[in-house]
C-alpha atoms as a PDB file:
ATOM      1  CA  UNK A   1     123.207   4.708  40.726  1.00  0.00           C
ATOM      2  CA  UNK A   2     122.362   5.139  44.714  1.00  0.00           C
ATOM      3  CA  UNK A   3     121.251   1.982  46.613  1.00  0.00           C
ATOM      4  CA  UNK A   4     117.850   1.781  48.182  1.00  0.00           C
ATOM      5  CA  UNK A   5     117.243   0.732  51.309  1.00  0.00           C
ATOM      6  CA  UNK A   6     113.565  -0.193  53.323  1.00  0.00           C
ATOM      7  CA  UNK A   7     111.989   2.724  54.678  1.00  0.00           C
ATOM      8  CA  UNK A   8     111.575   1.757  58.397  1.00  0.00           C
ATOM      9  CA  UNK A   9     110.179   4.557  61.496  1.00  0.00           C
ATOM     10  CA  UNK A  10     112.848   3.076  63.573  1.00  0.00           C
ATOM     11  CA  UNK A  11     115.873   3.843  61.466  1.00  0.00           C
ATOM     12  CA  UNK A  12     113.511   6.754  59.561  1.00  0.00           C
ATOM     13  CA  UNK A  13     111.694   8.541  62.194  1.00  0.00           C
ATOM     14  CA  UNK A  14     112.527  11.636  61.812  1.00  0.00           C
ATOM     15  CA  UNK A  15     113.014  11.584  58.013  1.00  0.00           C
ATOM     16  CA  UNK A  16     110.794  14.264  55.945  1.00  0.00           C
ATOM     17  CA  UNK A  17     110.382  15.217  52.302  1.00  0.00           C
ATOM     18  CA  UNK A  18     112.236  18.576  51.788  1.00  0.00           C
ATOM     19  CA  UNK A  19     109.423  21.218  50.049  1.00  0.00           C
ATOM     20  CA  UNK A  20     110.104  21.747  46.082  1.00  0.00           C
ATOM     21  CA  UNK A  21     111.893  18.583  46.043  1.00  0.00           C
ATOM     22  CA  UNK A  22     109.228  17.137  43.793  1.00  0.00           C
ATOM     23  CA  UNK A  23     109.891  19.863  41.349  1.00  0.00           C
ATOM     24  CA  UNK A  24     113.531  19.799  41.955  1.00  0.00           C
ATOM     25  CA  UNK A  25     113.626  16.052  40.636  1.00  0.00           C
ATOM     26  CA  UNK A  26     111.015  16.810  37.330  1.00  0.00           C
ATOM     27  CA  UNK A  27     113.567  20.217  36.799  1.00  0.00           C
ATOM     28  CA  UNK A  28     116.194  18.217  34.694  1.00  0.00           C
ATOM     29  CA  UNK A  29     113.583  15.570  33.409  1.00  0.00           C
ATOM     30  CA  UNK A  30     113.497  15.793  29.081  1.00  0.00           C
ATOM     31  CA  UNK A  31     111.271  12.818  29.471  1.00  0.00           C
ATOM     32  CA  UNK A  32     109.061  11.241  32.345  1.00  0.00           C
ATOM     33  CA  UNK A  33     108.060   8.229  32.979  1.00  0.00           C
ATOM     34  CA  UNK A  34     104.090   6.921  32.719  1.00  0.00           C
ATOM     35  CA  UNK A  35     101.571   4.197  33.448  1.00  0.00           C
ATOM     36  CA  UNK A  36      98.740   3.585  30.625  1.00  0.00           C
ATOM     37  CA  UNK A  37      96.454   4.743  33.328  1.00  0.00           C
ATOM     38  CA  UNK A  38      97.915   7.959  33.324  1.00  0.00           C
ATOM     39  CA  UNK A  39      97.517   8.695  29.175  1.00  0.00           C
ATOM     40  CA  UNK A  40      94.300  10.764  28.772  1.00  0.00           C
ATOM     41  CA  UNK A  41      95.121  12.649  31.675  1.00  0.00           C
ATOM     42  CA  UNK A  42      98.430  13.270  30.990  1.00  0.00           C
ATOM     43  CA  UNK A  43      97.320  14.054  26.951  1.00  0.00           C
ATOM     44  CA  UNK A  44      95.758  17.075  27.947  1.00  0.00           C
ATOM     45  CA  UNK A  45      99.183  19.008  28.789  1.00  0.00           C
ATOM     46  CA  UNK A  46     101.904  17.072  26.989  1.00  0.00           C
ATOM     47  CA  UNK A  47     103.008  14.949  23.945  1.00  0.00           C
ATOM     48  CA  UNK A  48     102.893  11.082  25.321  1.00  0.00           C
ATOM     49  CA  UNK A  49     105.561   9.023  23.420  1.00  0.00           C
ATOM     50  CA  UNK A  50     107.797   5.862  23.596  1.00  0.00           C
ATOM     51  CA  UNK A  51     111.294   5.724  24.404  1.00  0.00           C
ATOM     52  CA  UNK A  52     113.501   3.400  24.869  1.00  0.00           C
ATOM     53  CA  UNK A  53     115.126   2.065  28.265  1.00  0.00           C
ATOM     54  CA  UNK A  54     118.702   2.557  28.622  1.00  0.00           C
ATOM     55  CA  UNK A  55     118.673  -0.559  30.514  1.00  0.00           C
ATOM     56  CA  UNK A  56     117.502  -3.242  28.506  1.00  0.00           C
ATOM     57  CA  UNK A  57     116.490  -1.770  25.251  1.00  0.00           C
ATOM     58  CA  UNK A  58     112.256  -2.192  26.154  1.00  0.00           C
ATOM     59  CA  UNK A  59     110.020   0.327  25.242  1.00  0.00           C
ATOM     60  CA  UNK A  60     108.917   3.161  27.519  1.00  0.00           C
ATOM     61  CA  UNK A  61     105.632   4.780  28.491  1.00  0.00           C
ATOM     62  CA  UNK A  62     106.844   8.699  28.635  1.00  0.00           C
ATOM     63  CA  UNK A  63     105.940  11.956  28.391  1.00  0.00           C
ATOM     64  CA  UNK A  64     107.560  14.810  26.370  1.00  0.00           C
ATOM     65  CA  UNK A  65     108.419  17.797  28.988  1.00  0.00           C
ATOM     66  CA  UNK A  66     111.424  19.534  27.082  1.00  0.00           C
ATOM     67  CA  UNK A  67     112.743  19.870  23.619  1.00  0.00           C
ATOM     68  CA  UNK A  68     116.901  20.493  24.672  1.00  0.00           C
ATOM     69  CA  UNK A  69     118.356  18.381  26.896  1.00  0.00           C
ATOM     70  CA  UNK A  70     117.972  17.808  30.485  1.00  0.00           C
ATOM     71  CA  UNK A  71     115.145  20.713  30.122  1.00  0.00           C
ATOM     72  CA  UNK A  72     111.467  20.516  31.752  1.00  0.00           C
ATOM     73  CA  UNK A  73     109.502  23.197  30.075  1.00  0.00           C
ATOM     74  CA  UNK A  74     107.064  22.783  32.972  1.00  0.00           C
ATOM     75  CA  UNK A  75     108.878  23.720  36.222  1.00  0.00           C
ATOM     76  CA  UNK A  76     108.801  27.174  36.438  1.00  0.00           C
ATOM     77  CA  UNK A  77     110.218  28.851  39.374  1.00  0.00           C
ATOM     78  CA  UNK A  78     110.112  25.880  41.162  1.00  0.00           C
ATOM     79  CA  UNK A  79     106.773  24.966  40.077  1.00  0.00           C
ATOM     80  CA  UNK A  80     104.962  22.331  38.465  1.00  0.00           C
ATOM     81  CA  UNK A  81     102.986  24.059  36.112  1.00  0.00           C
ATOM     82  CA  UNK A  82     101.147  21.362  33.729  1.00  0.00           C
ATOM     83  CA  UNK A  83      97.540  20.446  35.182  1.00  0.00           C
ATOM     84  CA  UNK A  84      98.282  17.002  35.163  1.00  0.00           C
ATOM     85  CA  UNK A  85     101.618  15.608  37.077  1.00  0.00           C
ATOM     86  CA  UNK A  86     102.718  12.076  36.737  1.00  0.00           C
ATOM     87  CA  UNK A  87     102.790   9.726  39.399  1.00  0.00           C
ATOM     88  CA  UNK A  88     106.447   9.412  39.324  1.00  0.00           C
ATOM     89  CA  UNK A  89     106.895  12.665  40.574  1.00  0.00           C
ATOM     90  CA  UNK A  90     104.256  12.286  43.266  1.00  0.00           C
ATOM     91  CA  UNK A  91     105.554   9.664  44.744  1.00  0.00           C
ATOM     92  CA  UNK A  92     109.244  10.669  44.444  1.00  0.00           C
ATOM     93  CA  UNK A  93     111.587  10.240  46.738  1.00  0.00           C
ATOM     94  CA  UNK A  94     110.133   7.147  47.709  1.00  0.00           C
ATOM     95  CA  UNK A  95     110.060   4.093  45.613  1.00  0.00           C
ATOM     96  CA  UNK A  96     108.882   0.634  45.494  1.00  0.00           C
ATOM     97  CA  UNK A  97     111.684  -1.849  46.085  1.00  0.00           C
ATOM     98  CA  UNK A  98     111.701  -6.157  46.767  1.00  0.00           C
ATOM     99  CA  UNK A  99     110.805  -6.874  50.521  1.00  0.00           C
ATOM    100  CA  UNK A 100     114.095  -7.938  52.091  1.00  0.00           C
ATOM    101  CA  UNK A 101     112.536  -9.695  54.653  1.00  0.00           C
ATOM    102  CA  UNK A 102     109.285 -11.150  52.399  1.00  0.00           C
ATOM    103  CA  UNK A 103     109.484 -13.516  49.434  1.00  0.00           C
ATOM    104  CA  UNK A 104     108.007 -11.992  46.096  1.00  0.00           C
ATOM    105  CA  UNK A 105     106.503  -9.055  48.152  1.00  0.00           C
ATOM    106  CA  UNK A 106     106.986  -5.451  47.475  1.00  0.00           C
ATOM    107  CA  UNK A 107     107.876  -2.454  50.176  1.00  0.00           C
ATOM    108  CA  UNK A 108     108.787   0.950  50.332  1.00  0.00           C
ATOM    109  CA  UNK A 109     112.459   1.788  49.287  1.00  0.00           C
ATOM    110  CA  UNK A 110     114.558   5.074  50.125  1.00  0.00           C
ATOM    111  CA  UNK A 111     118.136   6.547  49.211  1.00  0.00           C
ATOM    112  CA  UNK A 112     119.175   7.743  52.536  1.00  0.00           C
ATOM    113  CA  UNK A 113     121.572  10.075  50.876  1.00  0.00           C
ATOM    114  CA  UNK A 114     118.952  11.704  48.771  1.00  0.00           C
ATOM    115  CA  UNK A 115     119.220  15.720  49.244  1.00  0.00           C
ATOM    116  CA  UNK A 116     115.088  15.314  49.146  1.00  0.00           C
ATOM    117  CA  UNK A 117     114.896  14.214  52.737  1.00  0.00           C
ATOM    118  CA  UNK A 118     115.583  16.345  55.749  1.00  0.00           C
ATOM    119  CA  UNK A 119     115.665  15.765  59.389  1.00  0.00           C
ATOM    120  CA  UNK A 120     114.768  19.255  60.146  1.00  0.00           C
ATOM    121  CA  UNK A 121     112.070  20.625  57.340  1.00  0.00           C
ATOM    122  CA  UNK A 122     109.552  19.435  55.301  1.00  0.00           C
ATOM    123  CA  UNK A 123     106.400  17.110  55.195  1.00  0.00           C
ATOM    124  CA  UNK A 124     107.230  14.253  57.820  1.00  0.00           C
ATOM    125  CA  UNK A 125     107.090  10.403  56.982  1.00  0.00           C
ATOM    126  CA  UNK A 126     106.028   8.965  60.834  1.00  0.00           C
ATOM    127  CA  UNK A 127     104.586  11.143  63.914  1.00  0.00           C
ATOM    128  CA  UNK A 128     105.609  10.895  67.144  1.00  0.00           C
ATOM    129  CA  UNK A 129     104.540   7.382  68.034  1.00  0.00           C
ATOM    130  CA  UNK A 130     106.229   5.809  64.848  1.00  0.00           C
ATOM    131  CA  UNK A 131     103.239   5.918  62.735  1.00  0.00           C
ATOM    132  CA  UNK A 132     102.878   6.828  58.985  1.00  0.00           C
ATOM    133  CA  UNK A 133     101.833  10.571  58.514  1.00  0.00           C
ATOM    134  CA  UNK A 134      98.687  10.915  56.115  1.00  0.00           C
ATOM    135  CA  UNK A 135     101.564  12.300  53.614  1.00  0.00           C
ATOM    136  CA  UNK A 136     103.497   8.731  53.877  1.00  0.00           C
ATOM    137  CA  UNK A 137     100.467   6.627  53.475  1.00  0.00           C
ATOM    138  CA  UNK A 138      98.550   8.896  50.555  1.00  0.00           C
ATOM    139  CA  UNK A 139     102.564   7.944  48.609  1.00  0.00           C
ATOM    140  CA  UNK A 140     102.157   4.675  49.756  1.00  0.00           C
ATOM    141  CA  UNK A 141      99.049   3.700  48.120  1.00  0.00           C
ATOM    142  CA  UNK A 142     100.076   5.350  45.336  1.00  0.00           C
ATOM    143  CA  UNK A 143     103.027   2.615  45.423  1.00  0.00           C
ATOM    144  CA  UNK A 144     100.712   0.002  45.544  1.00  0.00           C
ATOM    145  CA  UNK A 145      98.728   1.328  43.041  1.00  0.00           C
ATOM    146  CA  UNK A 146     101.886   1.024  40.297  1.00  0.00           C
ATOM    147  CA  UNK A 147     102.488  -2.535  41.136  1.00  0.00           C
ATOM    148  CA  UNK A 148      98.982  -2.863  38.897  1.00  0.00           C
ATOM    149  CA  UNK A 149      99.459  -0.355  37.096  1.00  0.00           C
ATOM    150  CA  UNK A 150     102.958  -1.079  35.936  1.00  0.00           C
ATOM    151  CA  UNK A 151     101.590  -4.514  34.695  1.00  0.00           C
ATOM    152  CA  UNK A 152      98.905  -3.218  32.923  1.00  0.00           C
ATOM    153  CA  UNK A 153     101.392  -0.780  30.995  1.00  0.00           C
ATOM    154  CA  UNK A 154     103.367  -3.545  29.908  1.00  0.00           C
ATOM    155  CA  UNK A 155     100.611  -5.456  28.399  1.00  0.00           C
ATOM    156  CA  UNK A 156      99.716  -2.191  26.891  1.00  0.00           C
ATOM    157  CA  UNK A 157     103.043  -1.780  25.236  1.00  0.00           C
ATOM    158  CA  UNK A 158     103.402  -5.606  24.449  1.00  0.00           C
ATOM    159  CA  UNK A 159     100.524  -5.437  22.377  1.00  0.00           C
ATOM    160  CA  UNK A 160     100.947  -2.436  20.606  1.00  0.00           C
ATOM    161  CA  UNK A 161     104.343  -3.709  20.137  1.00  0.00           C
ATOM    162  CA  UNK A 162     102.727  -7.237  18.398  1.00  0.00           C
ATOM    163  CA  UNK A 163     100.509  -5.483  16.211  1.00  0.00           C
ATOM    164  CA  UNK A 164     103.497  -3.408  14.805  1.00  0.00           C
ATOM    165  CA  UNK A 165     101.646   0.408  16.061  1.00  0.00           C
ATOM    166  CA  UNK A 166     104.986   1.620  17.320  1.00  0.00           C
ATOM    167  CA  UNK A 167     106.418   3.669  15.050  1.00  0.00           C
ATOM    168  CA  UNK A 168     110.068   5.872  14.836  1.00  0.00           C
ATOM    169  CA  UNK A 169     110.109   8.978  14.196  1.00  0.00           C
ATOM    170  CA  UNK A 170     112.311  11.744  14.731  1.00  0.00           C
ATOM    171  CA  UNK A 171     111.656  15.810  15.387  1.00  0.00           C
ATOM    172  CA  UNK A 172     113.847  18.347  13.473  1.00  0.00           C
ATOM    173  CA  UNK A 173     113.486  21.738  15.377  1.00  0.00           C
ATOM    174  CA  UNK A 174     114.431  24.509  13.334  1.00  0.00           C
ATOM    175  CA  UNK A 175     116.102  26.612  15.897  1.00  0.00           C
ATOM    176  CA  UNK A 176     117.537  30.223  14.925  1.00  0.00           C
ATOM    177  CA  UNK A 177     121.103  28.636  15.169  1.00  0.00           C
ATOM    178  CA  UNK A 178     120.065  25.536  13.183  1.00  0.00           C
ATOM    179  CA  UNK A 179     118.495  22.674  12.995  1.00  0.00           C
ATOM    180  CA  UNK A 180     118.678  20.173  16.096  1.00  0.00           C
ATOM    181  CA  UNK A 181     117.363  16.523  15.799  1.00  0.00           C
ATOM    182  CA  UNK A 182     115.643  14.424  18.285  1.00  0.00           C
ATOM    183  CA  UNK A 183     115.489  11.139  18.208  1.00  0.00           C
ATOM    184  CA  UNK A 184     114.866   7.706  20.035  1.00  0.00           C
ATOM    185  CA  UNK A 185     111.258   8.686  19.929  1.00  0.00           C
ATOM    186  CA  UNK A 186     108.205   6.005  18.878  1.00  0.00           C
ATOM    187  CA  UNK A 187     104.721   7.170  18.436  1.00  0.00           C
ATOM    188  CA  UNK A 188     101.538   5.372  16.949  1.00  0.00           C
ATOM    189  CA  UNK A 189     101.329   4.261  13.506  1.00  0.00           C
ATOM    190  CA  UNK A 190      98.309   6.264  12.624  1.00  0.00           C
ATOM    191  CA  UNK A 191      98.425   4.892   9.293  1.00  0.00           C
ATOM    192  CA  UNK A 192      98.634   1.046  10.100  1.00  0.00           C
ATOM    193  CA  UNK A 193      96.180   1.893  13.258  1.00  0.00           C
ATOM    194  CA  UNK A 194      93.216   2.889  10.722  1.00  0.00           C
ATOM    195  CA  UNK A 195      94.190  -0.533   8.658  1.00  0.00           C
ATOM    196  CA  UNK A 196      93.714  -2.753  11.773  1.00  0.00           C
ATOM    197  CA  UNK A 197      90.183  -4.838  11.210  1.00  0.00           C
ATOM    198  CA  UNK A 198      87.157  -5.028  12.934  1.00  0.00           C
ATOM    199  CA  UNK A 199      87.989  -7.997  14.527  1.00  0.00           C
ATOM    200  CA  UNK A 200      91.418  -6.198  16.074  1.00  0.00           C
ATOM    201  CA  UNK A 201      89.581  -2.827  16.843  1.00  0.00           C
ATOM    202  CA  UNK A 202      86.713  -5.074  19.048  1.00  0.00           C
ATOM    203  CA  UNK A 203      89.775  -6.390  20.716  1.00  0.00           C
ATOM    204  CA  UNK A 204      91.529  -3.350  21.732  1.00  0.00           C
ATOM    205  CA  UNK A 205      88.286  -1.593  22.536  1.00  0.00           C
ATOM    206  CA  UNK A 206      87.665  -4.826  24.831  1.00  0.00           C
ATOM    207  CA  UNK A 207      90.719  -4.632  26.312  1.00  0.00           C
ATOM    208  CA  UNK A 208      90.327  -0.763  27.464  1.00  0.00           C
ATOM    209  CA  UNK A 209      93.078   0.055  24.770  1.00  0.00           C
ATOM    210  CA  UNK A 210      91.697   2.373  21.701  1.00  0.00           C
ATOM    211  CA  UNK A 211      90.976   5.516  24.709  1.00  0.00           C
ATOM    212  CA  UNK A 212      94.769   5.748  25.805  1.00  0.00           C
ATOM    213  CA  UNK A 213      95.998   5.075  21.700  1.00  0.00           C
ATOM    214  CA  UNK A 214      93.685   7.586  20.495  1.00  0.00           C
ATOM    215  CA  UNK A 215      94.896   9.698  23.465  1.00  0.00           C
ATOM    216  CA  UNK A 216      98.227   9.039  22.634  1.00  0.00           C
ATOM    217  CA  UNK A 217      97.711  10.648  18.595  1.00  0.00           C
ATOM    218  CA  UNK A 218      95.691  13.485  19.742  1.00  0.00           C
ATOM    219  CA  UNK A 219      98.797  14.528  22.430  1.00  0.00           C
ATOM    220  CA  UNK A 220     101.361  14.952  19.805  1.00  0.00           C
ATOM    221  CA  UNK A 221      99.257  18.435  19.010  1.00  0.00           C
ATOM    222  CA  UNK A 222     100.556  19.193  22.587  1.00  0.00           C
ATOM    223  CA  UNK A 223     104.201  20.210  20.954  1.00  0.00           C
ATOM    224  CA  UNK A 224     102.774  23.053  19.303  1.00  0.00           C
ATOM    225  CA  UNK A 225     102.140  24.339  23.035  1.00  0.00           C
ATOM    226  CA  UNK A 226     105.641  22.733  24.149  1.00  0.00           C
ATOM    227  CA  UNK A 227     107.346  25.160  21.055  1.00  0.00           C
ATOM    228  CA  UNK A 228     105.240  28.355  22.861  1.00  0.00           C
ATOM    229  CA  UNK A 229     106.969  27.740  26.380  1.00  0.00           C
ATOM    230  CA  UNK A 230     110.398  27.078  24.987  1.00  0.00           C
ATOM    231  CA  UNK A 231     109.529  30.620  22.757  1.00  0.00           C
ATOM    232  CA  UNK A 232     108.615  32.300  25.901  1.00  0.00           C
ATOM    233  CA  UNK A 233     111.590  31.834  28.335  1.00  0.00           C
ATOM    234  CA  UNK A 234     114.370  31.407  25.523  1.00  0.00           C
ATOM    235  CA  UNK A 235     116.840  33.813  25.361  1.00  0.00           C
ATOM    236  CA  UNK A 236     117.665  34.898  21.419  1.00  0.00           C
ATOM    237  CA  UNK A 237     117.189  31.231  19.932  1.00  0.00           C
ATOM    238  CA  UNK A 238     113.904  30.720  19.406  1.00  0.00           C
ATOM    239  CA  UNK A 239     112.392  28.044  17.862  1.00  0.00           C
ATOM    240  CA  UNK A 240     110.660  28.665  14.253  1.00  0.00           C
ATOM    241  CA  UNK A 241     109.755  25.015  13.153  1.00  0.00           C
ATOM    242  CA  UNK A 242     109.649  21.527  14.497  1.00  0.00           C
ATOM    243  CA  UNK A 243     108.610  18.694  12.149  1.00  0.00           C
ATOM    244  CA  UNK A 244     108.061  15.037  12.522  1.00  0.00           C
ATOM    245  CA  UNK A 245     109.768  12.186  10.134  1.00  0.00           C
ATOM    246  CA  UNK A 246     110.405   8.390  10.135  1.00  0.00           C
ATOM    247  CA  UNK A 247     113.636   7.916  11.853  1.00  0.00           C
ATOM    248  CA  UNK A 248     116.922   7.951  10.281  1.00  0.00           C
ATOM    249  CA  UNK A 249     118.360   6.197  13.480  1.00  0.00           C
ATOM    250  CA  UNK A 250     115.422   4.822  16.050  1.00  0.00           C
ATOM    251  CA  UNK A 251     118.051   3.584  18.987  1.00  0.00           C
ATOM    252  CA  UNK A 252     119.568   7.062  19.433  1.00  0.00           C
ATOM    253  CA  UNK A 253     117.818   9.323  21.933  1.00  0.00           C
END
């Protein structure tokens, strides 16, 4: 796990984000990370799922990028090719970490070690005079932006959690060489959603909730287009059929 430390222009002034280092970091990604705000966007190119956090067990926002581990079906050459690209990978490799000079305020945390930053190449973090670049302070709102977002996500996931929406499922992919399973994956209860009453529904709708769950049944049609890349660049072991059922072991991902 690297250590973060506060991004400063004295001790970072002539730090700069290598090129492709965005893609680089997405490149090994099976899942990414997402904020509710980012659902109907993010709908539109990939399946949007819930995993759960290796840390301490909570449910997690994410997209599906990859069917095989440690894959990202969309980096390609060292490109990003989905339309949409999460604000995790925008912002990387710059995150938001606890003030250590500031009680219960947030700043902007770096590994200095990272092989992202460069003191010779890339998009620069301060100019001349010590100030933020354009680049530093477009991934800096961004950051500031997530602190909101990041609590709205969890009230998101707390109350689909409540009303019992989450369901587990897992996908058996029929490859030529066999049948692979993956698991550790929750999706909404279609089923239970169309139950919910009037009452409920008025709620969520108030709330801003029934775009990004409806969002969130429509994307699983988006693995149909995730089979079609992994079919396209596979080499001999293509993929013939991938079908969803209720988990035989929902911790295991």
């Amino acid at each position: 796990m690297f250590e973060l430390v506060e991004l400063t222009s004295k001790a970072h002034k002539n730090f700069k984000v290598v090129p492709q280092s965005k893609t680089l970091f997405a490149q090994g990604q099976q899942i990414m990370s997402l904020k509710v705000s980012e659902v109907s966007q993010a709908a539109t190119n990939l399946p949007v799922i819930y995993t759960r956090s290796g840390h301490d067990g909570g449910f997690v926002l994410s997209a599906l990028t990859g069917l095989t581990p440690e894959q990202n079906l969309f980096v390609q050459d060292d490109t990003w090719t989905a339309t949409f690209t999460p604000s995790s990978m925008q912002t990387h490799p710059m995150y938001l970490m606890k003030s250590p000079k500031e009680e219960n305020a947030y700043t902007i945390g770096i590994d200095e070690n990272s092989t992202a930053f460069s003191t010779e190449n890339g998009e620069a973090l301060f100019d001349e005079k010590g100030a933020a670049t354009l680049y530093l302070s477009k991934v800096k709102a961004l950051l500031e932006a997530d602190i909101k977002h990041s609590i709205e996500t969890h009230q998101f996931t707390q109350k689909l959690d409540t009303l019992g929406l989450l369901k587990a499922i897992d996908l058996n992919i029929q490859f030529d060489s066999g049948i692979q399973r993956l698991n550790g994956i929750y999706v909404i209860d279609e089923a239970k959603f169309q139950q919910l009453g009037g009452e409920i529904l008025a709620e969520l709708n108030q709330l801003g909730y029934l775009i990004p769950i409806n969002a969130m049944l429509i994307s699983l049609y988006q693995l149909n287009a995730l089979i079609r890349r992994y079919n396209a660049i596979s080499q001999g072991n293509q993929i013939k059929q991938l079908k969803m059922e209720v988990a035989k072991d929902a911790n295991a991902f």
